[in-house]
C-alpha atoms as a PDB file:
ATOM      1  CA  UNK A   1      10.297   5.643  33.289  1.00  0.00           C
ATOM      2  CA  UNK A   2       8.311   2.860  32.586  1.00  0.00           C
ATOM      3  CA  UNK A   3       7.431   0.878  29.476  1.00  0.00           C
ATOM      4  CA  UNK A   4       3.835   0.491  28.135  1.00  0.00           C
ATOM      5  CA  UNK A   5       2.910  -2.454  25.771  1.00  0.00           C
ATOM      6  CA  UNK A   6      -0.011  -1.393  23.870  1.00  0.00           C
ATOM      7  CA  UNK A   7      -1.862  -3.447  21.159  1.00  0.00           C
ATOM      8  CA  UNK A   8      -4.669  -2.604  19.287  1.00  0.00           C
ATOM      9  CA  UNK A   9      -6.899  -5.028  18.301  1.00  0.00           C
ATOM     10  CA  UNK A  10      -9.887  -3.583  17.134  1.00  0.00           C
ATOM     11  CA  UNK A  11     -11.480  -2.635  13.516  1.00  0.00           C
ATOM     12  CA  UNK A  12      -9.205  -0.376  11.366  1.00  0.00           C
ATOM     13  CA  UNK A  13     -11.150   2.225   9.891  1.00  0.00           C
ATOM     14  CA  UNK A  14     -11.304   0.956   6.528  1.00  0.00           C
ATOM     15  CA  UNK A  15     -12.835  -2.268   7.697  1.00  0.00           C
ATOM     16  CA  UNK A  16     -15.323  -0.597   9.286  1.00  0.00           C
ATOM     17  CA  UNK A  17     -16.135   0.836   6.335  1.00  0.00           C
ATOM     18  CA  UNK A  18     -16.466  -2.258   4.199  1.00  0.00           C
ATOM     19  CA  UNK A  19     -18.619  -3.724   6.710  1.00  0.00           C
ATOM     20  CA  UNK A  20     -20.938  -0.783   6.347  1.00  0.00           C
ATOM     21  CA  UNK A  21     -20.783  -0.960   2.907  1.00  0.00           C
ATOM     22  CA  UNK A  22     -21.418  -4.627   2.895  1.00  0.00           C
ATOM     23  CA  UNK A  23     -24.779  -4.177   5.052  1.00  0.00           C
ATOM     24  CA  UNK A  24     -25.586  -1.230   3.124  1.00  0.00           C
ATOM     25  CA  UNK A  25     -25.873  -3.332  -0.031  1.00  0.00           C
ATOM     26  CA  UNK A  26     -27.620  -5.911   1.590  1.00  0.00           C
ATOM     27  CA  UNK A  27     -30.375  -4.483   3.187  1.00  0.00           C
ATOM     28  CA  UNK A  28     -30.556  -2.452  -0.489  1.00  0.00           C
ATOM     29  CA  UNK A  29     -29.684   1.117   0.939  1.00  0.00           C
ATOM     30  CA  UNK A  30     -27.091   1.112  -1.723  1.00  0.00           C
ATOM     31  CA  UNK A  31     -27.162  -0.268  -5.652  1.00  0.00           C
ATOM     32  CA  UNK A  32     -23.463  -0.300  -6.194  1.00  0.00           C
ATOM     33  CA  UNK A  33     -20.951  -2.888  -7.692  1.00  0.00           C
ATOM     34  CA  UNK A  34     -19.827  -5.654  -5.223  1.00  0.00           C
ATOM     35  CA  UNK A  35     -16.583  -4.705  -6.378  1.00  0.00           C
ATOM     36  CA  UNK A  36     -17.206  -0.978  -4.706  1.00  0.00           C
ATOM     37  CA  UNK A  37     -18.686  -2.271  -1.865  1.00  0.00           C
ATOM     38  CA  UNK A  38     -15.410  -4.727  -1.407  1.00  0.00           C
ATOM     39  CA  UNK A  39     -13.221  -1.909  -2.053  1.00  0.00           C
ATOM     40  CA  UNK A  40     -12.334  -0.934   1.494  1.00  0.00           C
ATOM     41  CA  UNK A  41     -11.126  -4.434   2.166  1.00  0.00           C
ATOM     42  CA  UNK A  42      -8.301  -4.020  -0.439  1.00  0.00           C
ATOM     43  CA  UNK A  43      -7.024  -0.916   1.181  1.00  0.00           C
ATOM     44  CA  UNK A  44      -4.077  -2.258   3.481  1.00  0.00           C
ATOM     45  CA  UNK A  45      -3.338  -4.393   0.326  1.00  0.00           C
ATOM     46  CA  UNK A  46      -3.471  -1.367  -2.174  1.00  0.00           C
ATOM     47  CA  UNK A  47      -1.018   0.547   0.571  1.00  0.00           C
ATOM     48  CA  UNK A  48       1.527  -2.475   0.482  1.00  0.00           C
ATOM     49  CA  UNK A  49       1.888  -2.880  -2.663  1.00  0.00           C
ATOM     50  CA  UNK A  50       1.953   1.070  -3.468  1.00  0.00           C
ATOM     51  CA  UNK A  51       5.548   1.381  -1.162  1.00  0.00           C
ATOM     52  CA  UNK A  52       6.771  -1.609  -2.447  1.00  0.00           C
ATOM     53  CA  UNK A  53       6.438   0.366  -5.833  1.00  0.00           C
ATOM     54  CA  UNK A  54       7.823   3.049  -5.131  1.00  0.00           C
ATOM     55  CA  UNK A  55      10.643   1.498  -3.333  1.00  0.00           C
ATOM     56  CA  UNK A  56      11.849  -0.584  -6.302  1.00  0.00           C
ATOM     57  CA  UNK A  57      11.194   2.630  -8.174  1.00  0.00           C
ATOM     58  CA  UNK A  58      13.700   4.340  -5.876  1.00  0.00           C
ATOM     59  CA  UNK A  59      16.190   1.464  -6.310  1.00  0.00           C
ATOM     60  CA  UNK A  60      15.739   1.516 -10.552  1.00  0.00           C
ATOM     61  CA  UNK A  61      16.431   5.309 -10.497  1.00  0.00           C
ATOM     62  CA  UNK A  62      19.414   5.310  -8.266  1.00  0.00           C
ATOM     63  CA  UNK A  63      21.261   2.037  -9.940  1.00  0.00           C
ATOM     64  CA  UNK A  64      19.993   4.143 -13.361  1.00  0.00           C
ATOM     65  CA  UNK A  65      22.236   6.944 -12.232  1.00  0.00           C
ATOM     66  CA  UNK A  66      25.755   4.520 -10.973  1.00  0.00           C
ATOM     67  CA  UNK A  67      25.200   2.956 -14.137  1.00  0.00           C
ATOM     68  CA  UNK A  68      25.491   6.484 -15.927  1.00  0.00           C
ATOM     69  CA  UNK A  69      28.157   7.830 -13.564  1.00  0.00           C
ATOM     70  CA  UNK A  70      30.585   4.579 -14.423  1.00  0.00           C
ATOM     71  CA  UNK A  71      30.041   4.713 -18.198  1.00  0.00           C
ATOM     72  CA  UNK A  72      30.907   8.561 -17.694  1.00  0.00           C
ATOM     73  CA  UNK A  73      34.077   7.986 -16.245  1.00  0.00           C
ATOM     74  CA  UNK A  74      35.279   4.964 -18.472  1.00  0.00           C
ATOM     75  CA  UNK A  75      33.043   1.742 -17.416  1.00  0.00           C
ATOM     76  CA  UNK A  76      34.118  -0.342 -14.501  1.00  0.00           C
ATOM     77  CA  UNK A  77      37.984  -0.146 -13.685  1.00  0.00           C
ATOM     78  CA  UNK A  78      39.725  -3.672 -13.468  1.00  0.00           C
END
């Protein structure tokens, strides 16, 4: 079998998007916010910081529950 190295280096979809938005509002196609039009740019962004959320969400919960467990069965044992 062989190995294939493939890399992508082309527009993600959402940047494609905010470009098209961009020239949208430029040429005066569209009347929106700049904020709107921006929007697209701050997806990968939005994403990141969305798992790392619910990650340390994950990590509260479960410490939440061995913290409840121990004080259930007398606190921590010396």
């Amino acid at each position: 079998m062989s190995k294939s190295n493939v890399s992508s280096t082309g527009i993600s979809t959402l940047g494609l998007l905010g470009v098209v938005f961009v020239a949208l509002k430029l040429t005066g196609y569209i009347d929106w916010s700049w904020w709107l039009v921006t929007l697209p740019f701050w997806g990968g962004l939005g994403a990141a910081l969305a798992l790392i959320f619910a990650a340390g969400l994950v990590c509260a919960i479960c410490g939440l529950i061995v913290w409840i467990l121990e004080m259930k069965s007398g606190g921590l044992k010396k």
